[in-house]
C-alpha atoms as a PDB file:
ATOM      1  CA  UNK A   1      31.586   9.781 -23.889  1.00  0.00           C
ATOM      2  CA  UNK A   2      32.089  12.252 -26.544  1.00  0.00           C
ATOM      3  CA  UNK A   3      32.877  16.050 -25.401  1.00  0.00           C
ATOM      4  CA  UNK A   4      31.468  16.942 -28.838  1.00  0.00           C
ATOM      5  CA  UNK A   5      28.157  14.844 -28.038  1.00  0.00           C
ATOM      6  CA  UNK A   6      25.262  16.285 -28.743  1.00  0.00           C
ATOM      7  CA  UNK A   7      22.287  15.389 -26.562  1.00  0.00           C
ATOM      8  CA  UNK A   8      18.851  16.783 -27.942  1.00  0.00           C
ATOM      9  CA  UNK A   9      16.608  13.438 -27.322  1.00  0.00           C
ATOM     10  CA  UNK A  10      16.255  10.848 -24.404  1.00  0.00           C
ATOM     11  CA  UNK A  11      14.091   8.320 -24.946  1.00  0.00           C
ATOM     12  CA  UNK A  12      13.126   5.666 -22.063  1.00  0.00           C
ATOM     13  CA  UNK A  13      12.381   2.592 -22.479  1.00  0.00           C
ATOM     14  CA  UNK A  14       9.482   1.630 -19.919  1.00  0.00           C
ATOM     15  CA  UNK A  15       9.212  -1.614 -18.073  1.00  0.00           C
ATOM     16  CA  UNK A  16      12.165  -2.377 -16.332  1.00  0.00           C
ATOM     17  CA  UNK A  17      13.143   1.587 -16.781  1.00  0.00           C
ATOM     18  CA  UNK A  18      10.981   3.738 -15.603  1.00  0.00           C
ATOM     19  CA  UNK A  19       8.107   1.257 -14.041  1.00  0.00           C
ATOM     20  CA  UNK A  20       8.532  -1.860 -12.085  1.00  0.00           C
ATOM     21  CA  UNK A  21       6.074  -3.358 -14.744  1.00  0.00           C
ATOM     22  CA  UNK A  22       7.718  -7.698 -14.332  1.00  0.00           C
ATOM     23  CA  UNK A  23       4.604  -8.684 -11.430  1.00  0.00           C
ATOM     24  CA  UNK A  24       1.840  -7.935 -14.154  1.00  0.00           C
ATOM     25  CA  UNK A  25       3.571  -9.499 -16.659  1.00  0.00           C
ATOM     26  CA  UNK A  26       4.767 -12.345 -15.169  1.00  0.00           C
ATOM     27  CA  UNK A  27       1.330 -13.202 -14.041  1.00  0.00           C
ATOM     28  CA  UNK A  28      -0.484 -12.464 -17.300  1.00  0.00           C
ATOM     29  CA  UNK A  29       2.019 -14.913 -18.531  1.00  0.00           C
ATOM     30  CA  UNK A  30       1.537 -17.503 -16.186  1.00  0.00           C
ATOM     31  CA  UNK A  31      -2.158 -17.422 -16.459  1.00  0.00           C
ATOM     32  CA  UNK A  32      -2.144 -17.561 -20.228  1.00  0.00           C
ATOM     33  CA  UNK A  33       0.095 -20.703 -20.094  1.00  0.00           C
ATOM     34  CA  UNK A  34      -1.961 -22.169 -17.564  1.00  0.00           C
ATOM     35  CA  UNK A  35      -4.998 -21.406 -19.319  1.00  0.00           C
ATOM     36  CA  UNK A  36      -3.884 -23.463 -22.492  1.00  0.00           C
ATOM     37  CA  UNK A  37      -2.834 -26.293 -20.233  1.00  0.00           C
ATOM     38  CA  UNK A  38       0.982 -25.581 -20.098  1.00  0.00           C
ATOM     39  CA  UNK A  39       3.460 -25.066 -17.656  1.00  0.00           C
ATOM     40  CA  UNK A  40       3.942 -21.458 -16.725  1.00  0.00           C
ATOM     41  CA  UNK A  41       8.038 -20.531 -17.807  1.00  0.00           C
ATOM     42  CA  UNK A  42      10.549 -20.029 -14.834  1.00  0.00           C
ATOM     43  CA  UNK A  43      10.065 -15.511 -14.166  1.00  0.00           C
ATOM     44  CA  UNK A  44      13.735 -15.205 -14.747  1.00  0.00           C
ATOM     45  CA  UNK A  45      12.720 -16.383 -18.602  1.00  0.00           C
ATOM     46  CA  UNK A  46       9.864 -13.832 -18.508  1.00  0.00           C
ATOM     47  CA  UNK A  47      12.148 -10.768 -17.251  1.00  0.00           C
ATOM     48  CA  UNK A  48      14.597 -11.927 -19.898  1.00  0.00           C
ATOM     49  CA  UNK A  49      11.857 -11.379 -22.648  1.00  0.00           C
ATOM     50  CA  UNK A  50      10.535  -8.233 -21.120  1.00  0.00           C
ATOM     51  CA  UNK A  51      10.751  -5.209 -24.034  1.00  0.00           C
ATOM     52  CA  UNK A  52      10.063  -7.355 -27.013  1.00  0.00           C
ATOM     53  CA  UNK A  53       6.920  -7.480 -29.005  1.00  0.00           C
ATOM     54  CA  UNK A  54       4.703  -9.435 -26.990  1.00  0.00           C
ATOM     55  CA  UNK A  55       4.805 -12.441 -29.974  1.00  0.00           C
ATOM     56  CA  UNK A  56       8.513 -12.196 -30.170  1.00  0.00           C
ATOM     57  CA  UNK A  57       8.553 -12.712 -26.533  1.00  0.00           C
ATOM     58  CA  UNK A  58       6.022 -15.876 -26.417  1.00  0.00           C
ATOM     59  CA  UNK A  59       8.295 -17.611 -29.773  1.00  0.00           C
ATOM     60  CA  UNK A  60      10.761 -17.377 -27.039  1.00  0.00           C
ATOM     61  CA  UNK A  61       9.712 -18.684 -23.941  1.00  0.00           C
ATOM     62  CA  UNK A  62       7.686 -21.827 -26.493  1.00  0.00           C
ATOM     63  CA  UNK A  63       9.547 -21.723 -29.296  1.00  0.00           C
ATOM     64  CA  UNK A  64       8.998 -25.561 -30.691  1.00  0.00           C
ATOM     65  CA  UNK A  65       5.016 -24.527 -30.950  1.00  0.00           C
ATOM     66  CA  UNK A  66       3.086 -23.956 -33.663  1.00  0.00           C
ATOM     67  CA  UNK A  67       2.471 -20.537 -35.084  1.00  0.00           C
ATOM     68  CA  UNK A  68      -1.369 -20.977 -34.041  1.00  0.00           C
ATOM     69  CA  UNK A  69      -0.475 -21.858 -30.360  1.00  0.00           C
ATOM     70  CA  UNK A  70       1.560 -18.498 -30.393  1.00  0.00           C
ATOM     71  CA  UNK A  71      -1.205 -16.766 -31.525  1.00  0.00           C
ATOM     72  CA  UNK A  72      -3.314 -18.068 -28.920  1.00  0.00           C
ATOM     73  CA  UNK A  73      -1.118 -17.773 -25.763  1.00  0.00           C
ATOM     74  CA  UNK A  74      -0.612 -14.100 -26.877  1.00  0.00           C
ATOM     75  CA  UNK A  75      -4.563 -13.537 -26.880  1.00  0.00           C
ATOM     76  CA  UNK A  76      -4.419 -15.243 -23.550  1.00  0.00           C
ATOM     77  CA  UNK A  77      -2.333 -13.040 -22.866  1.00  0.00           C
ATOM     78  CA  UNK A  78      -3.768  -9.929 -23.512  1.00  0.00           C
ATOM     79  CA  UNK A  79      -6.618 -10.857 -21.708  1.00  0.00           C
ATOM     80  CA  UNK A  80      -5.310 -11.659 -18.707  1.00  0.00           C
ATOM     81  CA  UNK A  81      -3.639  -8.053 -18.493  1.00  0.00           C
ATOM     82  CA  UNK A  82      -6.825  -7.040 -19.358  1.00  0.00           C
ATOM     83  CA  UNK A  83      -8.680  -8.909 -16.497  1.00  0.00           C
ATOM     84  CA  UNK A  84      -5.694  -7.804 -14.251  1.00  0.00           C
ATOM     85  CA  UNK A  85      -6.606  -4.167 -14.998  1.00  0.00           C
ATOM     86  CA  UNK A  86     -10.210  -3.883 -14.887  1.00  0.00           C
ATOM     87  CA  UNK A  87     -10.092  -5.201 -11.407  1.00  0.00           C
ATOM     88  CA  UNK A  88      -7.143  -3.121 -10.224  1.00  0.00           C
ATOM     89  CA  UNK A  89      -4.741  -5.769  -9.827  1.00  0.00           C
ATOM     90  CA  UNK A  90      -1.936  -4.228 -12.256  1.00  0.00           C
ATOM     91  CA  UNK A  91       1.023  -2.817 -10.131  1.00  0.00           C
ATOM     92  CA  UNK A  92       3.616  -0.777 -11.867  1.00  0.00           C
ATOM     93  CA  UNK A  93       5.491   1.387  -9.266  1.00  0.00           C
ATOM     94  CA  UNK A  94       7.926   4.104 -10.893  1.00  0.00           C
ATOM     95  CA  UNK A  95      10.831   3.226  -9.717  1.00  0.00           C
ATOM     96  CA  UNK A  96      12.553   6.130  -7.229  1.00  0.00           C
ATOM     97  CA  UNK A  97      13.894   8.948  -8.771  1.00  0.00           C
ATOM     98  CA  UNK A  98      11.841   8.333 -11.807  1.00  0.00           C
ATOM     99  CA  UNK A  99      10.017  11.644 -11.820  1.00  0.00           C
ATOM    100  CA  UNK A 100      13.080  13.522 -10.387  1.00  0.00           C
ATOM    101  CA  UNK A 101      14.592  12.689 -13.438  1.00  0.00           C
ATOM    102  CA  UNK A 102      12.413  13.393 -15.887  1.00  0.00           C
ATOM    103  CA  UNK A 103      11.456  16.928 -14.007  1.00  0.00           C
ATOM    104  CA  UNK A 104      15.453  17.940 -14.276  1.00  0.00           C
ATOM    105  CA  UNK A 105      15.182  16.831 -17.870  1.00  0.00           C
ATOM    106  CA  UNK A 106      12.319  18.703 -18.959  1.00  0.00           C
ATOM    107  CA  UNK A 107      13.645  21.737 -16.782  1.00  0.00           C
ATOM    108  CA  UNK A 108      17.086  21.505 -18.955  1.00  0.00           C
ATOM    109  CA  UNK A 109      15.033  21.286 -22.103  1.00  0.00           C
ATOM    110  CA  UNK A 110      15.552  18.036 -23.152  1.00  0.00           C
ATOM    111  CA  UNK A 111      12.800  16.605 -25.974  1.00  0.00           C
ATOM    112  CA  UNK A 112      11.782  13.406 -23.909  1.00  0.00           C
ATOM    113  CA  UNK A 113      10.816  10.252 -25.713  1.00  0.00           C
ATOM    114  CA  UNK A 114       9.712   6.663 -24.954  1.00  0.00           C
ATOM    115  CA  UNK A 115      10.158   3.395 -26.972  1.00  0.00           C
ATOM    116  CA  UNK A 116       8.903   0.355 -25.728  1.00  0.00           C
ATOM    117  CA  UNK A 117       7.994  -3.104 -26.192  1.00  0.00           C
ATOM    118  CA  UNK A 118       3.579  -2.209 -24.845  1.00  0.00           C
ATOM    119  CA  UNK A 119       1.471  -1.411 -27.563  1.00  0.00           C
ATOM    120  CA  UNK A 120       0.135   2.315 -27.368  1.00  0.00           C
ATOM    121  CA  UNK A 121      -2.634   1.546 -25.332  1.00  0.00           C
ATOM    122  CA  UNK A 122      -0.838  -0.241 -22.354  1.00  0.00           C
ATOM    123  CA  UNK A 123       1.584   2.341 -22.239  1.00  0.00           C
ATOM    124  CA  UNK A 124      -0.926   5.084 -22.122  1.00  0.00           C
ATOM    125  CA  UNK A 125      -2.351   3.226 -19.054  1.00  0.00           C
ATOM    126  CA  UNK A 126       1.087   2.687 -17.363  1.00  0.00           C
ATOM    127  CA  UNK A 127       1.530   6.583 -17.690  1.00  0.00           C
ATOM    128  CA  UNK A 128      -1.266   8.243 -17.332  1.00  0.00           C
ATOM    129  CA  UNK A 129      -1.610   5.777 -13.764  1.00  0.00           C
ATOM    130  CA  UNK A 130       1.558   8.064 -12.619  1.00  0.00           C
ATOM    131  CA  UNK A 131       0.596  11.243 -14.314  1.00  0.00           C
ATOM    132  CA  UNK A 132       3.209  11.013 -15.975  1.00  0.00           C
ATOM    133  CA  UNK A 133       1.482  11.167 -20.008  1.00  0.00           C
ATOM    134  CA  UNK A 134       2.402  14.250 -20.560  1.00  0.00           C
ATOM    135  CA  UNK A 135       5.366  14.342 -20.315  1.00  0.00           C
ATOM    136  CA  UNK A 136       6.889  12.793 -23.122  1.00  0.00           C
ATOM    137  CA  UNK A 137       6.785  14.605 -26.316  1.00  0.00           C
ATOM    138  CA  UNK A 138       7.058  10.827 -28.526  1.00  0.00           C
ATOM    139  CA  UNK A 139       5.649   7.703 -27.729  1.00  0.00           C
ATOM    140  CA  UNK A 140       6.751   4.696 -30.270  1.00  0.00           C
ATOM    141  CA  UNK A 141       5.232   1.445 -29.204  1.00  0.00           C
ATOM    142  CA  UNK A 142       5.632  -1.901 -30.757  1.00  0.00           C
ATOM    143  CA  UNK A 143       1.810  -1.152 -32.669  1.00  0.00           C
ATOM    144  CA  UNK A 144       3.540   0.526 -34.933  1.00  0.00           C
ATOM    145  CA  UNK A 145       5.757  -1.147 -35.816  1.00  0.00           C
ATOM    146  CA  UNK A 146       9.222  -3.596 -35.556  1.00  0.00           C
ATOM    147  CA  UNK A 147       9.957  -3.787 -32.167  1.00  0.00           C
ATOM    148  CA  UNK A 148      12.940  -4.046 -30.098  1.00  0.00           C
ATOM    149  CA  UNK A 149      15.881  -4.724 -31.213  1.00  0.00           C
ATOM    150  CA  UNK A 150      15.207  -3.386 -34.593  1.00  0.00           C
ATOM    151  CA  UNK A 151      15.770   0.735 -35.007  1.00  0.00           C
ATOM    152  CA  UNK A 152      13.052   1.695 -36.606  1.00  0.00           C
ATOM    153  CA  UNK A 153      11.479   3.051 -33.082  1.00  0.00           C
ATOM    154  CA  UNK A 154      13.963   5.240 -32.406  1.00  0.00           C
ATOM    155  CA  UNK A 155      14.756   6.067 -35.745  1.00  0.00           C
ATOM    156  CA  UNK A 156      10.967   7.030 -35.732  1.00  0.00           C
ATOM    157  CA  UNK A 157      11.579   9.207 -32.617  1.00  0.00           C
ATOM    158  CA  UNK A 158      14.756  10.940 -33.917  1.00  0.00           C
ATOM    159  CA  UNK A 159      12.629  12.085 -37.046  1.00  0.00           C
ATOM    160  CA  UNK A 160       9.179  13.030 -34.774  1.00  0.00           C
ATOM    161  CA  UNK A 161      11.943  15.166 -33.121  1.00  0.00           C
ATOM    162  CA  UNK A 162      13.851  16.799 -35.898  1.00  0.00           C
ATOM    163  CA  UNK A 163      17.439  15.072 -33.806  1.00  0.00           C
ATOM    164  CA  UNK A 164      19.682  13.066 -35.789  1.00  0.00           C
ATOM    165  CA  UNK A 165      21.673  10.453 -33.829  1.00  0.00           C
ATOM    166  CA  UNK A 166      24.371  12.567 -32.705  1.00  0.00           C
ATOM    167  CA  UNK A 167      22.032  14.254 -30.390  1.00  0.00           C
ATOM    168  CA  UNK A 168      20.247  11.160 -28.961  1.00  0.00           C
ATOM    169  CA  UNK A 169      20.302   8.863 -25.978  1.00  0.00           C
ATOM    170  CA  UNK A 170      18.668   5.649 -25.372  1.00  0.00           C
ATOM    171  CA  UNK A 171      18.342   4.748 -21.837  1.00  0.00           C
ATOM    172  CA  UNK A 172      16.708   1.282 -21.217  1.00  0.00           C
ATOM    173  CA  UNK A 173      17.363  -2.068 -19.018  1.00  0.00           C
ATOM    174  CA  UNK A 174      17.551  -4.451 -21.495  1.00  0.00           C
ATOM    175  CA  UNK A 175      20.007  -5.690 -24.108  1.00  0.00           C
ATOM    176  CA  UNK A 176      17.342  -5.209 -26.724  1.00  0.00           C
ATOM    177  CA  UNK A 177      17.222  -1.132 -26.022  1.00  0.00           C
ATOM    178  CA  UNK A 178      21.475  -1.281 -26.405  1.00  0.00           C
ATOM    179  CA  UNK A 179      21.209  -2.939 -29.742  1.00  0.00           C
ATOM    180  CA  UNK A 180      18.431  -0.691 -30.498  1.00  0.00           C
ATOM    181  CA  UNK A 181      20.554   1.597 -30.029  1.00  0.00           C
ATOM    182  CA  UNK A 182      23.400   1.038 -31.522  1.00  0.00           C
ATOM    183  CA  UNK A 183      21.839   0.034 -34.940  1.00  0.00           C
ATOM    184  CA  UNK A 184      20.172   3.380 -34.849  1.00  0.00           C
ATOM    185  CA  UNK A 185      23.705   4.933 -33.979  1.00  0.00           C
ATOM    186  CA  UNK A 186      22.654   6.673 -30.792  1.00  0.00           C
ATOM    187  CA  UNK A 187      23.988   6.766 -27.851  1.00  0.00           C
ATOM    188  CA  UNK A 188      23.281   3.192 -25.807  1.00  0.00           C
ATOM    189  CA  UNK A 189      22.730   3.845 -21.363  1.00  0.00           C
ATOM    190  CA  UNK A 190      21.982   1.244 -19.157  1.00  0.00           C
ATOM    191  CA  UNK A 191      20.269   1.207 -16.190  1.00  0.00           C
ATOM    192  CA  UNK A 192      21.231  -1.229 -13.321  1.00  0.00           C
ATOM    193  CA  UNK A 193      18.025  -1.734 -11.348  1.00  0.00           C
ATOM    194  CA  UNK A 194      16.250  -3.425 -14.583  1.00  0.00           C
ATOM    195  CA  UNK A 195      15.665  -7.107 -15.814  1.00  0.00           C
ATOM    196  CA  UNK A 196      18.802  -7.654 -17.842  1.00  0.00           C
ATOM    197  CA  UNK A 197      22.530  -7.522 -15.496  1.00  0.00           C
ATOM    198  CA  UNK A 198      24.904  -5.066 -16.281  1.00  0.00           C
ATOM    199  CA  UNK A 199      27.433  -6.731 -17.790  1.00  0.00           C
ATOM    200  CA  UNK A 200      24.692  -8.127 -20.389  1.00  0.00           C
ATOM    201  CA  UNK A 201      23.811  -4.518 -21.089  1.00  0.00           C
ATOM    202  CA  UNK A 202      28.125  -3.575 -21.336  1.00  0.00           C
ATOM    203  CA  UNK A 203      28.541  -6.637 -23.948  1.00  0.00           C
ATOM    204  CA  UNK A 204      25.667  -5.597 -26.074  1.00  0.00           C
ATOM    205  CA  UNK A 205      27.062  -2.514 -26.580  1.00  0.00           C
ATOM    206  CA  UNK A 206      26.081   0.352 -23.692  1.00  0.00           C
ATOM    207  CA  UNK A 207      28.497   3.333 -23.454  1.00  0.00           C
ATOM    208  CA  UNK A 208      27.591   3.662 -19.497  1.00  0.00           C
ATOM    209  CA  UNK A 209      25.624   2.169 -16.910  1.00  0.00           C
ATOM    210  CA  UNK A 210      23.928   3.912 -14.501  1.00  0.00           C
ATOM    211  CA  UNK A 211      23.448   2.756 -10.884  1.00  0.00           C
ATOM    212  CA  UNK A 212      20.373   5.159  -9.709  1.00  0.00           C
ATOM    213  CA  UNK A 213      18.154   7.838 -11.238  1.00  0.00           C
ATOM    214  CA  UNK A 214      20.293  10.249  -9.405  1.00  0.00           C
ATOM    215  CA  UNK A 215      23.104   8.918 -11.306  1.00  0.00           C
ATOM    216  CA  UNK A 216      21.704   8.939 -14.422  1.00  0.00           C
ATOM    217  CA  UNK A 217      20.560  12.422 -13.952  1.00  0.00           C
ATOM    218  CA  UNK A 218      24.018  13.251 -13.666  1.00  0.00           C
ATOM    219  CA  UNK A 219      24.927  11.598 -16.112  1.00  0.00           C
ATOM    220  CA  UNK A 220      22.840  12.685 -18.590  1.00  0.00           C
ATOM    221  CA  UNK A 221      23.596  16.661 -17.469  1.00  0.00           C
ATOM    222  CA  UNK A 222      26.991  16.236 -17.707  1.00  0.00           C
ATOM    223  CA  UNK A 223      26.729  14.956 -21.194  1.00  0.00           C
ATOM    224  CA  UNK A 224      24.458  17.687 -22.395  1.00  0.00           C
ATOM    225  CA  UNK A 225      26.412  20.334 -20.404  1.00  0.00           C
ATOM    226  CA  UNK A 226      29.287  19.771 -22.620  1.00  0.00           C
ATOM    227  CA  UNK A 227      27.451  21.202 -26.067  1.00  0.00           C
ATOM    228  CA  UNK A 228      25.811  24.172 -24.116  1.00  0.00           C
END
């Protein structure tokens, strides 16, 4: 990493990041191919597809159907997530170390961000189930626009922020939130405990890895320690 780095902005991706988010997804998934009469896709192809936009990620687990079948496996979708969550079935644990992190952040100053494959409303559930909302100054969801692997997000959250690249960090699990990342010229950090393996996340382009939160706190201080 640079010495002359300078870190303004982290923005977190969510599933797979901060929240353990694959057992609702995998069954909304499974119920909305089952619904439509086709076999549910193996979980390791659902994790895969975790931080896309929620089409993107159906075109990949079908992608010799129609445009109208993807259309309606992603409603089926959306309503089982929705069925999950009205009757309290949706289980999203931060993973540990999750809030540590963030409270060392915010304690050092740091403009905190998220960028993520849920549409706004999702997310706002996800968070404000941890109390966690209000945290983060910059929420881009894929609502509002390209998602993952495409910049615009975070080039979204570097303007809402007033930080050019320089003085940004993306920290995700996926490959999609490295490209991201590097498209949008940030700095790219993996995280270990996600859905994509490390060395996926080192060949797409991450500067660093980290193993834990406590690492990544580290990290992350150490790198913003060097421009204060």
């Amino acid at each position: 990493m640079s010495a002359t780095l300078k870190v303004r902005l982290a923005v977190f991706d969510c599933d797979g990041t901060l929240v353990d988010g694959q057992y609702s997804i995998i069954a909304s998934m499974n119920r909305a191919f089952e619904a439509h009469g086709l076999d549910a896709p193996a979980a390791d192809d659902i994790r895969h597809v975790v931080g896309l936009p929620l089409r993107e990620a159906i075109v990949r687990l079908l992608p010799g159907a129609t445009e109208a079948d993807h259309a309606r496996l992603e409603n089926g979708y959306v309503k089982a997530y929705s069925a999950l969550r009205r009757n309290g079935a949706v289980n999203d644990p931060l993973f540990p170390g999750a809030v540590e992190t963030l409270d060392a952040l915010d304690h050092a100053g740091w403009i905190l961000g998220i960028a993520t494959g849920k549409g706004r409303r999702g997310l706002l559930a996800t968070l404000e189930s941890h109390g966690i909302a209000g945290r983060f100054a910059i929420l881009q969801t894929s609502d509002l626009g390209p998602g993952k692997p495409n910049p615009d997000m975070l080039l979204n959250a570097m303007s809402e922020a007033g930080a050019g690249p320089a003085d940004t960090v993306m920290i995700g699990d996926t490959t999609y939130d490295m490209e991201m990342a590097r498209r949008a010229g940030t700095m790219a950090v993996g995280v270990a405990w996600g859905y994509h393996p490390q060395e996926h996340l080192r060949r797409a382009g991450a500067h660093t890895v980290a193993q834990s939160f406590a690492e990544l706190t580290e990290k992350l201080a150490d790198l913003g320690g060097k421009t204060r």
